[in-house]
N, C-alpha and C. Protein backbone atom coordinates (compact mmCIF):
# COMPACT_ATOMS: atom_id res chain seq x y z
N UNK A 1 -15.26 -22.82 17.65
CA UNK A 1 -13.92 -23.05 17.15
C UNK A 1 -13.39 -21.76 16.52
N UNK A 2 -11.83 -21.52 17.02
CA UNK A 2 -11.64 -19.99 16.69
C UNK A 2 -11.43 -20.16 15.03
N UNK A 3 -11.03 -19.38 14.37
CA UNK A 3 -11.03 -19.34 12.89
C UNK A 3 -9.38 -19.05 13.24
N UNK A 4 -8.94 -19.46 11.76
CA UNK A 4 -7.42 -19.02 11.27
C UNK A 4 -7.12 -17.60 11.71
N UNK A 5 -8.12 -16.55 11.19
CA UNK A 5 -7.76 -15.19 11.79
C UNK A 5 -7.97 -14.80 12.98
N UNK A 6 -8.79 -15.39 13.84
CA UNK A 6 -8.28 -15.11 15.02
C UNK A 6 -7.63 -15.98 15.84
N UNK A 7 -7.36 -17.28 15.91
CA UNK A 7 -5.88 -16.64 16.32
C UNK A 7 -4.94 -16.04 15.96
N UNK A 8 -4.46 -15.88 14.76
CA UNK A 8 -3.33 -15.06 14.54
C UNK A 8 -4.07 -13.80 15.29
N UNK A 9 -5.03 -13.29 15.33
CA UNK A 9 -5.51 -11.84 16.32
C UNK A 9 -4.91 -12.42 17.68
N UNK A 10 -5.48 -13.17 18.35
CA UNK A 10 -4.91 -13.99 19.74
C UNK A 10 -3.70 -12.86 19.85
N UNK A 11 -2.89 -12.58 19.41
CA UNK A 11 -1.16 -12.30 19.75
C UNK A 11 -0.85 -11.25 19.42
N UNK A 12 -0.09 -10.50 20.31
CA UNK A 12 0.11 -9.43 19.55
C UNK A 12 0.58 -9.23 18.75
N UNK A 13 1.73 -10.15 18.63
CA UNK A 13 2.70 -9.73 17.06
C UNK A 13 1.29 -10.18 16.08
N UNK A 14 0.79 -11.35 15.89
CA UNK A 14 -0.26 -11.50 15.05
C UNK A 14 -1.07 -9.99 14.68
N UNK A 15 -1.66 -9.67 15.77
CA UNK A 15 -2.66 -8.32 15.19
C UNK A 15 -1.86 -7.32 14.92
N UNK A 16 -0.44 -7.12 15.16
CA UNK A 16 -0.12 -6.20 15.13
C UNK A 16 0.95 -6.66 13.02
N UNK A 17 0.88 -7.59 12.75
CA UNK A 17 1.21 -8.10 11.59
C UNK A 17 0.03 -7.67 10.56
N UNK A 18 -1.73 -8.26 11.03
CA UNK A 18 -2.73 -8.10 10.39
C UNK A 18 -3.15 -6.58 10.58
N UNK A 19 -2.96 -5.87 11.12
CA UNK A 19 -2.56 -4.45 11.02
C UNK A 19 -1.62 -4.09 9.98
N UNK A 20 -1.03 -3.92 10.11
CA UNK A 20 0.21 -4.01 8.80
C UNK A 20 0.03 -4.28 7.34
N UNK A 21 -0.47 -5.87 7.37
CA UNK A 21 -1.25 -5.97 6.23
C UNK A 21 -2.38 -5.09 5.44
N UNK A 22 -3.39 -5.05 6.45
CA UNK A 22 -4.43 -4.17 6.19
C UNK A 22 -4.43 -2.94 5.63
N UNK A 23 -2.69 -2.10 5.76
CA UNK A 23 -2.85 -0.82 5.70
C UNK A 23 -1.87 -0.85 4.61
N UNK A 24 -1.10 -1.69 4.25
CA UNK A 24 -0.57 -2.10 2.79
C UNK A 24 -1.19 -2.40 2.37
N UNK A 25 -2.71 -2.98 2.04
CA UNK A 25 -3.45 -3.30 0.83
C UNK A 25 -4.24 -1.77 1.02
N UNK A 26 -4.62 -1.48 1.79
CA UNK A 26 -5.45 0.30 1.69
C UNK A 26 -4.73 1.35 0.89
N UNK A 27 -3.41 0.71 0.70
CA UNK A 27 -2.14 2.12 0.31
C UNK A 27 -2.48 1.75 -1.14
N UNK A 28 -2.50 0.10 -1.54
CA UNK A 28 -2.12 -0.08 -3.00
C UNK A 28 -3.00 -0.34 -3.76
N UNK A 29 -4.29 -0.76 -2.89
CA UNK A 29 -5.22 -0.08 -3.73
C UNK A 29 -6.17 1.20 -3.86
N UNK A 30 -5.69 2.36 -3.54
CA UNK A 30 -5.92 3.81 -3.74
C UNK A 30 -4.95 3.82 -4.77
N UNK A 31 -3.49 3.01 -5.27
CA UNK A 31 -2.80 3.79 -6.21
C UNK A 31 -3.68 3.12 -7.16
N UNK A 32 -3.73 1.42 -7.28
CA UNK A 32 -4.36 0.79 -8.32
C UNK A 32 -6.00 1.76 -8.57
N UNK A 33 -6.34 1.88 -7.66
CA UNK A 33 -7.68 2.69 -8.15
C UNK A 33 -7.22 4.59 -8.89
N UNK A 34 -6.28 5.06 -8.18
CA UNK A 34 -6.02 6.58 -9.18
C UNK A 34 -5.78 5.56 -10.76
N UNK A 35 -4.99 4.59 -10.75
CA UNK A 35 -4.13 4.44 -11.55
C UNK A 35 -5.25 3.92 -12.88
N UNK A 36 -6.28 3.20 -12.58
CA UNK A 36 -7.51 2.69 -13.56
C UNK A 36 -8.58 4.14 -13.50
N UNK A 37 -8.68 4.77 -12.29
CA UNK A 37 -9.32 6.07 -13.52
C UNK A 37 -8.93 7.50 -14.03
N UNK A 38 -7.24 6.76 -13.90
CA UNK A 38 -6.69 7.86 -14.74
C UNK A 38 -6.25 7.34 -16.27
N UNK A 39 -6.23 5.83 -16.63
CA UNK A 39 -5.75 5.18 -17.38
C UNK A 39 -4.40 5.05 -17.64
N UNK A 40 -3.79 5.10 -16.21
CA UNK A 40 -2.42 4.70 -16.17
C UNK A 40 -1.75 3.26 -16.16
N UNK A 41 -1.38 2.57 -16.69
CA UNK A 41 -0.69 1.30 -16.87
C UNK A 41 0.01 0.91 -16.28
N UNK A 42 0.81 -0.11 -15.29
CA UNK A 42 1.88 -0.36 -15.00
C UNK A 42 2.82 0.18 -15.89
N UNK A 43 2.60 -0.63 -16.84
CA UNK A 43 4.12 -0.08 -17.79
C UNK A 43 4.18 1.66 -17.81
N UNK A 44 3.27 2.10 -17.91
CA UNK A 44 3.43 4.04 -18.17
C UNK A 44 3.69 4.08 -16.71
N UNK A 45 3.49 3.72 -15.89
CA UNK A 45 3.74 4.30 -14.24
C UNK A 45 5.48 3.79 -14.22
N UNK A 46 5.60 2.97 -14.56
CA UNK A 46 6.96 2.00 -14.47
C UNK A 46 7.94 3.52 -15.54
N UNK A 47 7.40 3.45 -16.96
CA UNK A 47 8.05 4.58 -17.58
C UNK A 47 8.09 5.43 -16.65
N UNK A 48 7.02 6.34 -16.22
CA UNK A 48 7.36 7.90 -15.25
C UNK A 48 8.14 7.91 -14.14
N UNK A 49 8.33 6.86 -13.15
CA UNK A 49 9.48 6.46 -12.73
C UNK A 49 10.76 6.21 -12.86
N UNK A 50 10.76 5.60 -14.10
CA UNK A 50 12.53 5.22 -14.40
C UNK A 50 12.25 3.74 -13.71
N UNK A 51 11.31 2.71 -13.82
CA UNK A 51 11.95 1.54 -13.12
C UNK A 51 10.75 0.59 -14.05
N UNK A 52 11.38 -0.66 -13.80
CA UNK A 52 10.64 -1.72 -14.72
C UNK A 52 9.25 -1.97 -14.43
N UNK A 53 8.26 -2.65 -15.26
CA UNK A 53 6.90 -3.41 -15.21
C UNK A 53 6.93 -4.23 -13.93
N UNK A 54 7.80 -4.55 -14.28
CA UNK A 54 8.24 -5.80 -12.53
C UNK A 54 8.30 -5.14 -11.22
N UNK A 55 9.11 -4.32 -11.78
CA UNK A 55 9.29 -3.31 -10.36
C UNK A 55 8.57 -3.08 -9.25
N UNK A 56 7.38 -2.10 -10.78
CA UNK A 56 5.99 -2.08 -10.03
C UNK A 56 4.99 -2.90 -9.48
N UNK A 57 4.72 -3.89 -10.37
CA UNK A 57 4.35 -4.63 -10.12
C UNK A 57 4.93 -5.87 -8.73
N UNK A 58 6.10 -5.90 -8.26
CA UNK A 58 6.65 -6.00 -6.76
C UNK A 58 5.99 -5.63 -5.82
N UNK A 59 5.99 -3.90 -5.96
CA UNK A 59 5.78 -2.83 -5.08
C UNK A 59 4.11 -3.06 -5.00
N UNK A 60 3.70 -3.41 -6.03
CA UNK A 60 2.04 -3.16 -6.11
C UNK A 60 1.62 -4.54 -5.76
N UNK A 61 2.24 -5.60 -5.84
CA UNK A 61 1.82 -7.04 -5.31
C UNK A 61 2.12 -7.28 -4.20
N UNK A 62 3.01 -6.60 -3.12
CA UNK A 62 3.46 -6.65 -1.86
C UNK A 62 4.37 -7.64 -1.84
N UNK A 63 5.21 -7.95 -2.83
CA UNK A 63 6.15 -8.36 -2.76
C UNK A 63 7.16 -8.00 -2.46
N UNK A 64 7.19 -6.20 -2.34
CA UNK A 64 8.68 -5.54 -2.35
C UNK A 64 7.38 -4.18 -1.02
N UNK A 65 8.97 -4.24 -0.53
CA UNK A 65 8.69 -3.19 0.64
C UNK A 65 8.46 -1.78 0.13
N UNK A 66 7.04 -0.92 0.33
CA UNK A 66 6.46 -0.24 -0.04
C UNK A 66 7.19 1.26 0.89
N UNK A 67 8.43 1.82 1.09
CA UNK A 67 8.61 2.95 1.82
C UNK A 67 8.12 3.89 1.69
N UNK A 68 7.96 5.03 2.83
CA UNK A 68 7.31 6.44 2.28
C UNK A 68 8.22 7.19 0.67
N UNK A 69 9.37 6.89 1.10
CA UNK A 69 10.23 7.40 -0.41
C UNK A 69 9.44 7.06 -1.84
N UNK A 70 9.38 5.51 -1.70
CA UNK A 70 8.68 5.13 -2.96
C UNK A 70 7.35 5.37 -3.22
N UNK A 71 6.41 5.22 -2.15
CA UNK A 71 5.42 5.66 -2.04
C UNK A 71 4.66 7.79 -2.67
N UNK A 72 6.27 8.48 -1.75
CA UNK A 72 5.92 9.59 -3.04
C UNK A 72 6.20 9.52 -4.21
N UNK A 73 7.05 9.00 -4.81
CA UNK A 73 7.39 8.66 -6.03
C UNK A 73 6.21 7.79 -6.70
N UNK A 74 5.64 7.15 -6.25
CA UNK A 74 4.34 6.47 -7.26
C UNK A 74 3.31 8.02 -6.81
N UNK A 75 2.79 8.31 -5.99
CA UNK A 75 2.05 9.41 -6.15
C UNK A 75 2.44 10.36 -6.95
N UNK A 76 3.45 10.66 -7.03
CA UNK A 76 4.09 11.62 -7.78
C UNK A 76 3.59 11.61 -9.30
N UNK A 77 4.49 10.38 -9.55
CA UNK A 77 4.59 9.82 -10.68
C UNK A 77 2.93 9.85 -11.30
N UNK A 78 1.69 9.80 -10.37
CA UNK A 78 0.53 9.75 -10.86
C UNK A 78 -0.24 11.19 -10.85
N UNK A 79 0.96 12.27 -10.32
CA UNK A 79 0.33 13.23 -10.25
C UNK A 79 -0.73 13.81 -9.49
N UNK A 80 -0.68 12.95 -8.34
CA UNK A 80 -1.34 12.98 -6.94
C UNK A 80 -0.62 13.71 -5.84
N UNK A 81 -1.30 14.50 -5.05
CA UNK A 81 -0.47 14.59 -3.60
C UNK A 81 -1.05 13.82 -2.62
N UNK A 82 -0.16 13.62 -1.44
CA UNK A 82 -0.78 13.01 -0.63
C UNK A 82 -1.16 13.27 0.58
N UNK A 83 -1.92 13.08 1.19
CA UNK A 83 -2.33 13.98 2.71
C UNK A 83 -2.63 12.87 3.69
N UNK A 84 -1.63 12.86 4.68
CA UNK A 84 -1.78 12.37 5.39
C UNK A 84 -2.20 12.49 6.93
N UNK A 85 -3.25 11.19 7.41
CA UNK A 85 -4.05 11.80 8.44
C UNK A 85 -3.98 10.53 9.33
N UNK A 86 -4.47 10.58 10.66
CA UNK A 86 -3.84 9.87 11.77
C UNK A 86 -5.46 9.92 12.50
N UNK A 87 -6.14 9.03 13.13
CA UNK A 87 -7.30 8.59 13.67
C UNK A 87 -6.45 8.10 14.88
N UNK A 88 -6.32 9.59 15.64
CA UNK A 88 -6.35 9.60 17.44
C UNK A 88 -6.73 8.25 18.43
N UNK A 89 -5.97 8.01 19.29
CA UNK A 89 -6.69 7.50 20.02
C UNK A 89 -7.17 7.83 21.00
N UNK A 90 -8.34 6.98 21.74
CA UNK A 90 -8.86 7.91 23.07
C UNK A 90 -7.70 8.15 24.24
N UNK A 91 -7.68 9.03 24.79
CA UNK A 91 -7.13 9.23 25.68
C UNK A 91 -7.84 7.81 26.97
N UNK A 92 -6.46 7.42 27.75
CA UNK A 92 -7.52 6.35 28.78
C UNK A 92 -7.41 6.96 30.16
């Protein structure tokens, strides 16, 4: 008997959704992890921004759409850069 997650895999929009997912929780928790061993707070990240506890907490609960814009702006804001890297695919 297939499980809940696969079928949603079954389809493409499905895997291509659980893709998606996957790489929004990888984004937010690398900030939540700078952010606990730098001892940064929502609220102090929310201050260095200019935007509310809620805000962040939106952005960091996946409630609110995470763009590259905002995305430098929380790195920023944590005093991180970011480097971004791309895992090729095989040529067929």
């Amino acid at each position: 008997m297939a499980s809940y997650i696969d079928n949603i895999r079954s389809t493409s929009k499905g895997a291509k959704s659980l893709r998606q997912e996957a790489f929004i929780l990888e984004v937010t928790e690398i900030i939540c992890k700078l952010m606990k061993q730098d001892g940064i707070s929502r609220t102090e990240l929310a201050k260095r921004m200019g935007h509310t506890k809620g805000r962040i907490s939106q952005l960091l609960d996946g409630e609110a759409n995470l763009t590259l814009r905002s995305l430098s702006d929380i790195f920023d804001a944590l005093g991180h850069k970011v480097i971004v890297a791309v895992e090729m695919k095989r040529e067929r």
